[in-house]
Protein backbone atom coordinates (compact mmCIF):
# COMPACT_ATOMS: atom_id res chain seq x y z
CA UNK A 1 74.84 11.55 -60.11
CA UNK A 2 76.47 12.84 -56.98
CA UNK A 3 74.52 14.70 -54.55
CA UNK A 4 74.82 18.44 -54.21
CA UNK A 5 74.94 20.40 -50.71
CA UNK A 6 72.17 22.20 -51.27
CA UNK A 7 69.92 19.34 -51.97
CA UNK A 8 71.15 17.67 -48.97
CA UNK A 9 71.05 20.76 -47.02
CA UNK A 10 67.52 21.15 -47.89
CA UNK A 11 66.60 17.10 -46.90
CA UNK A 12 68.84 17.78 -43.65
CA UNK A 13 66.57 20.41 -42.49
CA UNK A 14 63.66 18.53 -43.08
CA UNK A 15 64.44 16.02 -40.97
CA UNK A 16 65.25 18.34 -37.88
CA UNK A 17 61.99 19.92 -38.38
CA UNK A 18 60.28 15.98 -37.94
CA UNK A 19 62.45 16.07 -34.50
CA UNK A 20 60.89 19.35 -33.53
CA UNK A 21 64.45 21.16 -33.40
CA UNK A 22 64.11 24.51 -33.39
CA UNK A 23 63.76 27.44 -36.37
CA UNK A 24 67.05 28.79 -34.61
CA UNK A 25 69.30 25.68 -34.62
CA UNK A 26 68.18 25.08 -38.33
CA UNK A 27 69.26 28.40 -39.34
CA UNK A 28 72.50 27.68 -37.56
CA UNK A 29 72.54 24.36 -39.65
CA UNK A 30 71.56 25.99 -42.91
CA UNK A 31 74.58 28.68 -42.24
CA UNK A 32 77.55 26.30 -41.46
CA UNK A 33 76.31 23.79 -44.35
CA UNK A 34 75.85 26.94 -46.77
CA UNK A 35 79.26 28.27 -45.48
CA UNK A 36 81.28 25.42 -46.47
CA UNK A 37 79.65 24.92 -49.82
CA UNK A 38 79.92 28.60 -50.49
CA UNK A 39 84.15 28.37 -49.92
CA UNK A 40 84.46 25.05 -52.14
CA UNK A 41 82.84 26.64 -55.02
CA UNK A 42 85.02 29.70 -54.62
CA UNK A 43 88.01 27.40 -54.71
CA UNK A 44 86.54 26.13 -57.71
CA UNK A 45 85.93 23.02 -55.91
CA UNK A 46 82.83 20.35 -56.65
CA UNK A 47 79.95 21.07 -54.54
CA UNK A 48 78.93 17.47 -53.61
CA UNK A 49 78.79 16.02 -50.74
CA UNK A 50 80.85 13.36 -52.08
CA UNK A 51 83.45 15.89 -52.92
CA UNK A 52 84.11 16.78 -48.86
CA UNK A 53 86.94 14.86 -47.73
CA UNK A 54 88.79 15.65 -44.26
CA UNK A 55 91.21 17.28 -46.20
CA UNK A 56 88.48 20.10 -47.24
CA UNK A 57 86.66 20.14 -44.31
CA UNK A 58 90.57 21.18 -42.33
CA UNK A 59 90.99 23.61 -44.89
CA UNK A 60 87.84 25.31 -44.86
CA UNK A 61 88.38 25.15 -40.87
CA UNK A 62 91.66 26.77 -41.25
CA UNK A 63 89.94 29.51 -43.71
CA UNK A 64 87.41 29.90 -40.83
CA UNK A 65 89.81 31.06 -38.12
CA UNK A 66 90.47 33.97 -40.31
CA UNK A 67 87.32 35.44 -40.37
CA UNK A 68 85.72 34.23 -36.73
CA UNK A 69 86.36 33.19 -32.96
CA UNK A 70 87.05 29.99 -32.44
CA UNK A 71 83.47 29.73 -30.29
CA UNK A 72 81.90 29.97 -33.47
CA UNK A 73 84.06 27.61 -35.86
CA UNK A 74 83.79 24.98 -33.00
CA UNK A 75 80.01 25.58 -33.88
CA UNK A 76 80.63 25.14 -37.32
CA UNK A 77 82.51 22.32 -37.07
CA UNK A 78 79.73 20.66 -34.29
CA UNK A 79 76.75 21.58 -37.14
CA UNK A 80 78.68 20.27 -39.66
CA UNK A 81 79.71 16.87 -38.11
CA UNK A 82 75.67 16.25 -37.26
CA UNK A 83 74.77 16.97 -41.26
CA UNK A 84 77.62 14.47 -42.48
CA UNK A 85 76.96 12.10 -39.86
CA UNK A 86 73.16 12.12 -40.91
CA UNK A 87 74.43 11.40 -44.61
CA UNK A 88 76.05 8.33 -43.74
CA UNK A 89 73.35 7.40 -41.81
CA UNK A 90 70.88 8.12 -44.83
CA UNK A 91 73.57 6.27 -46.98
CA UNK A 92 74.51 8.89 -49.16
CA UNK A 93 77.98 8.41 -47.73
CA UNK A 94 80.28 5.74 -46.62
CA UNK A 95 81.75 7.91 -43.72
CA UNK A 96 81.22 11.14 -42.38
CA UNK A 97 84.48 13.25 -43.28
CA UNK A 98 84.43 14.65 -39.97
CA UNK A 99 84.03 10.99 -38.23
CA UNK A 100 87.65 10.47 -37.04
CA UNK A 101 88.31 14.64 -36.03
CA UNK A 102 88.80 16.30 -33.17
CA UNK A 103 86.64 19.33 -32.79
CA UNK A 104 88.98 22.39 -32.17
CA UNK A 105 89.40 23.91 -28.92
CA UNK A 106 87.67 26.92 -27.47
CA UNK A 107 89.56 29.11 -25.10
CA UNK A 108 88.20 29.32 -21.32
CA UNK A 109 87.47 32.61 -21.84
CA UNK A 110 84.73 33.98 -19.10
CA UNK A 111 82.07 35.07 -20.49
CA UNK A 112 80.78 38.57 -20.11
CA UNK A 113 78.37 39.58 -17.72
CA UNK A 114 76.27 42.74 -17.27
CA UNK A 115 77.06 44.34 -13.44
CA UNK A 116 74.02 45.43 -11.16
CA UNK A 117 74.22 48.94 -12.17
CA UNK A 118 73.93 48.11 -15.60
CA UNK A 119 71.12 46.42 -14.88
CA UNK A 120 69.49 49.08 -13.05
CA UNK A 121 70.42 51.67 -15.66
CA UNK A 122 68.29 49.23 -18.58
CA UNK A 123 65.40 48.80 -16.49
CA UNK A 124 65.41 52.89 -16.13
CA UNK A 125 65.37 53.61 -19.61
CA UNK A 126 61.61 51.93 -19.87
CA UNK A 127 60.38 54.81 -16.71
CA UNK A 128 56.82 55.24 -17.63
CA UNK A 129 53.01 54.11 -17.91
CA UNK A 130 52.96 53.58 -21.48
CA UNK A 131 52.52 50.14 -23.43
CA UNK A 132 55.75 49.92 -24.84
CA UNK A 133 57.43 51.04 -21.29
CA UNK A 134 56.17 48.46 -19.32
CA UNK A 135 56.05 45.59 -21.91
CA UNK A 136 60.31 46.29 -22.75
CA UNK A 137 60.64 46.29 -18.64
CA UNK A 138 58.57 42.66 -17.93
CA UNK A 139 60.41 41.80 -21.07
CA UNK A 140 64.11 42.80 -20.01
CA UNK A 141 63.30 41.77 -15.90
CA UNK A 142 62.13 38.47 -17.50
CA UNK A 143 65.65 37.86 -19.14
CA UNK A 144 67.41 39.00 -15.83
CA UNK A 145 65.31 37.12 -13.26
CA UNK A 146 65.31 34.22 -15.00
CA UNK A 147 68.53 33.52 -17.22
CA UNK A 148 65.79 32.06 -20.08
CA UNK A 149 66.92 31.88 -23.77
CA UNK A 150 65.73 34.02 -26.52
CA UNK A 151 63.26 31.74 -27.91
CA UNK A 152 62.08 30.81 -24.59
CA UNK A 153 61.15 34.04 -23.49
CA UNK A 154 59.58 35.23 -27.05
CA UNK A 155 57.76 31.93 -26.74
CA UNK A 156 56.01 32.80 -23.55
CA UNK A 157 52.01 32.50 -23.99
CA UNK A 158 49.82 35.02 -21.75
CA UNK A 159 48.54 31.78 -20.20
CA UNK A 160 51.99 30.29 -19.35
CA UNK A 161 51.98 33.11 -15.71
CA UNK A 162 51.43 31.60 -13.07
CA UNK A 163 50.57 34.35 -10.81
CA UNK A 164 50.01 32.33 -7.63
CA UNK A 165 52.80 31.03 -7.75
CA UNK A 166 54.82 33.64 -9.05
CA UNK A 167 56.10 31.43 -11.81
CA UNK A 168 56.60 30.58 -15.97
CA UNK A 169 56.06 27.61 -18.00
CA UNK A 170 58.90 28.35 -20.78
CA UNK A 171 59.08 25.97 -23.56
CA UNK A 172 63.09 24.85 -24.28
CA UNK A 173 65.21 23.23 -26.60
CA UNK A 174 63.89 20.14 -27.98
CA UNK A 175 60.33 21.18 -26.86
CA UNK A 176 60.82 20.12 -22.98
CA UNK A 177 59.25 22.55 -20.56
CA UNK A 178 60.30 23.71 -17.68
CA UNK A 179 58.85 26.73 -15.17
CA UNK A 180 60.88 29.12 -14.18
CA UNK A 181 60.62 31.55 -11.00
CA UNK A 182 60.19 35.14 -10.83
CA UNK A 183 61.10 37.51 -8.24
CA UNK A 184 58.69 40.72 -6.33
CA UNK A 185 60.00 43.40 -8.83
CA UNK A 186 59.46 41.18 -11.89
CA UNK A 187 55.82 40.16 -10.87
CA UNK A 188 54.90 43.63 -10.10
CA UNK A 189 56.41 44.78 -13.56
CA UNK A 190 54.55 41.81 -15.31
CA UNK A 191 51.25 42.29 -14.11
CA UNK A 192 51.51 46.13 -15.10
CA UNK A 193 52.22 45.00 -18.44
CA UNK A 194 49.49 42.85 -18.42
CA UNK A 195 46.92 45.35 -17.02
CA UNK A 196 47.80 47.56 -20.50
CA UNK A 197 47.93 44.29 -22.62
CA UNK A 198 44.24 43.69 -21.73
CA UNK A 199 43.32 47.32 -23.26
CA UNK A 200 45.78 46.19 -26.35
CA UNK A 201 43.63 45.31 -29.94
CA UNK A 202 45.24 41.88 -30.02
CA UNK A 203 44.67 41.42 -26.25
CA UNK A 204 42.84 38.13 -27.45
CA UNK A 205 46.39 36.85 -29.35
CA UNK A 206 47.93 34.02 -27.29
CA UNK A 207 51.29 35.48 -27.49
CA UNK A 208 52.81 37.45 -24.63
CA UNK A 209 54.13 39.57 -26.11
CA UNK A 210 52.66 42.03 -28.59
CA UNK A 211 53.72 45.22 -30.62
CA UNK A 212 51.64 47.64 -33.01
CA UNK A 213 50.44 45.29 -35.25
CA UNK A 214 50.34 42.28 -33.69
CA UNK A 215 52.51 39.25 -31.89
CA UNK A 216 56.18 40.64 -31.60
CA UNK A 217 58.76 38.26 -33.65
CA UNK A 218 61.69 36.90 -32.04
CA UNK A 219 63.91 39.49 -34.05
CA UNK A 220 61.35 41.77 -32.79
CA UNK A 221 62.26 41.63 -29.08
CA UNK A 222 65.97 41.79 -29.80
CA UNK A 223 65.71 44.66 -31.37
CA UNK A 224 63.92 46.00 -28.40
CA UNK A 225 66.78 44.54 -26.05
CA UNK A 226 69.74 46.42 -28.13
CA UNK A 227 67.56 49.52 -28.49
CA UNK A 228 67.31 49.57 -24.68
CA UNK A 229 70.96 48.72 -24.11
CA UNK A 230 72.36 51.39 -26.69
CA UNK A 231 69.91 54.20 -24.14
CA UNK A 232 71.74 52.92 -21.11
CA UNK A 233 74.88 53.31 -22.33
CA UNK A 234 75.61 49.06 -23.32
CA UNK A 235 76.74 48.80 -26.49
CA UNK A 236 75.82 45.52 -28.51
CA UNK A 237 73.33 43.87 -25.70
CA UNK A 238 71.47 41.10 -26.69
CA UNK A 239 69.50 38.94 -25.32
CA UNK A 240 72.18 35.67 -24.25
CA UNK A 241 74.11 38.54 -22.17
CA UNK A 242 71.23 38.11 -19.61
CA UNK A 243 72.03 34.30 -19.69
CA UNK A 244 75.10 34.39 -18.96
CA UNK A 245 74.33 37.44 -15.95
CA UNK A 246 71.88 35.14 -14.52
CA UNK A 247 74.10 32.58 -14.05
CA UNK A 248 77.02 34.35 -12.82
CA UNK A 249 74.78 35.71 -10.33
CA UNK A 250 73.69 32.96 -9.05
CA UNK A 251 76.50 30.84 -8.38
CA UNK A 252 78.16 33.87 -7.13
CA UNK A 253 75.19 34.58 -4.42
CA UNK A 254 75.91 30.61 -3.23
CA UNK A 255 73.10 29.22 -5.39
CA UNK A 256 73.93 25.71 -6.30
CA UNK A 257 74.96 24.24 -9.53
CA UNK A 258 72.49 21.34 -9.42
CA UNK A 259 69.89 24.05 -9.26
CA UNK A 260 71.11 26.21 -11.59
CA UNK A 261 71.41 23.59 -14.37
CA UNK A 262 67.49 23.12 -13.56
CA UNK A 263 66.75 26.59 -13.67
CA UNK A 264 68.58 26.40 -17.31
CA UNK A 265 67.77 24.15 -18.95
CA UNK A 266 70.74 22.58 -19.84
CA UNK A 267 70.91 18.92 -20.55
CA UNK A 268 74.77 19.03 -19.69
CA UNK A 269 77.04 20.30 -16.58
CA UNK A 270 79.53 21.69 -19.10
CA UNK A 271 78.40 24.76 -18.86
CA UNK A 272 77.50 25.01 -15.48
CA UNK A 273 81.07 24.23 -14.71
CA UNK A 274 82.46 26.83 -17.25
CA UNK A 275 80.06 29.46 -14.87
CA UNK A 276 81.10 28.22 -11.97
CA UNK A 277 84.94 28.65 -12.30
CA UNK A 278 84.25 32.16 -13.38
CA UNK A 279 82.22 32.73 -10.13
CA UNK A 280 85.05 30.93 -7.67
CA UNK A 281 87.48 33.59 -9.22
CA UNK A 282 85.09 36.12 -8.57
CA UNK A 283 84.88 34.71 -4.60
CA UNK A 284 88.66 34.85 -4.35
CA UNK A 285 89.10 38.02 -5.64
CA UNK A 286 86.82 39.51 -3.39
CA UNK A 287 88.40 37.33 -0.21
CA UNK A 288 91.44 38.85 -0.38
CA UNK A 289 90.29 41.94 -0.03
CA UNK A 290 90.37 40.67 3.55
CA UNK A 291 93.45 38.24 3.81
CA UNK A 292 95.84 40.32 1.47
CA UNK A 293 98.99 38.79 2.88
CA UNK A 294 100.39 42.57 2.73
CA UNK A 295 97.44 44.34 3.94
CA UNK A 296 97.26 41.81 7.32
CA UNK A 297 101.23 43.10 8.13
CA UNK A 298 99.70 46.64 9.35
């Protein structure tokens, strides 16, 4: 009897959970392997995995670039080449369908970054002495100061600030750690948080960050981060916007790539480079402000 999807889907996930991947890139495997099974049957297709040839997996490709960016049916296509690939390694399969395809191209588009007066207009909505203010503005200087992913940041253990040295142990992709640096305003908006934490009835929780009842989830503090965009005026912020800020910034203050990619955590210079082109233009732009071959005739 031929395997279904779902079955495989469900042995798939299993395994990334024995390599300690995380609840997020699971759910981004479950999706793109749900997806595709979801489109055969509506073709009327067989929902096997011995039923997905290359032929399918171009048309359901095609079918994707109807409905999303290409960003996010090159993800598809990257999910769904690791789950096929781990079939024919299981034996399931004689060959991933995917093995001999090129993944499809994603425009060079620069990414979008938040300015410093949209910055200063977030961290103004949480004015105040009260819990919630000063937790959402250690929470949204965190993601600014430090360019640290979602999970990273709601991942952050009371214990992991380092006060002395004005530093976070943030736990990555993969599980690897890392410790990220934080800057005067961000200490002096974490330890006021902290000061009201101690008073908080789950003060003894390890989790940084708490809310009414407890621990905050991780959907918890991006609803916090859109709630305080949409009062500064930002519509649809969330929390990868900082990422992407944070590294703008940098490489646009001078900071090096090398560092950056530290500072990261990314296992690749890929992106680096993609920030780093974005932040040359924005160099050039702003030098010929001063060499404008027109402006240098008066």
């Amino acid at each position: 009897m031929d395997l279904p999807l779902a079955a495989a889907l469900d042995d798939f996930l299993d395994h990334q959970r024995a390599r300690r991947r995380s609840d997020r890139t699971r759910e981004l495997y479950r999706q793109s392997v749900t997806r595709l099974e979801t489109w055969m049957a509506g073709q009327g297709m067989s929902t096997t995995v011995n039923a997905v040839t290359k032929r399918e997996i171009n048309a359901f490709l095609i079918h994707l670039q109807s409905e999303v960016g290409p960003g996010t049916v090159a993800l598809h296509f990257r999910n769904l080449r690791a789950f096929f690939n781990w079939l024919a390694a299981e034996q399931e399969i004689d060959a991933s369908p995917l093995a001999r395809m090129v993944a499809p191209d994603v425009p060079d588009i620069p990414p979008p970054v938040l300015g410093p007066d949209q910055l200063e207009a977030l961290f103004a909505t949480c004015k105040g002495r009260g819990f919630d203010e000063r937790r959402d503005l250690a929470m949204l200087m965190i993601f600014a100061d430090t360019g640290c992913r979602l999970g990273e940041v709601h991942g952050l253990r009371a214990d992991d600030f380092h006060r002395e040295y004005r530093t976070l142990t943030v736990t990555g992709k993969g599980s690897k750690t890392r410790v990220v640096a934080i800057g005067d305003r961000t200490l002096d908006a974490l330890n006021k948080y902290l000061r009201s934490r101690r008073a908080h009835g789950h003060a003894k929780a390890d989790a940084m960050w708490l809310g009414r009842t407890g621990p905050l989830t991780s959907s918890g503090l991006s609803q916090i981060v859109k709630k305080r965009g949409l009062a500064a005026g930002i519509e649809g912020l969330h929390p990868h916007l900082f990422r992407h800020t944070f590294a703008h910034a940098w490489l646009s203050a001078g900071g090096q790539e090398s560092d950056l990619m530290m500072l990261a955590g990314w296992s690749s210079p890929e992106m680096v480079r993609r920030y780093g082109r974005v932040a040359a233009a924005d160099r050039a732009r702003d030098a010929h402000r001063s060499l404008s071959p027109v402006d240098r005739l008066r």
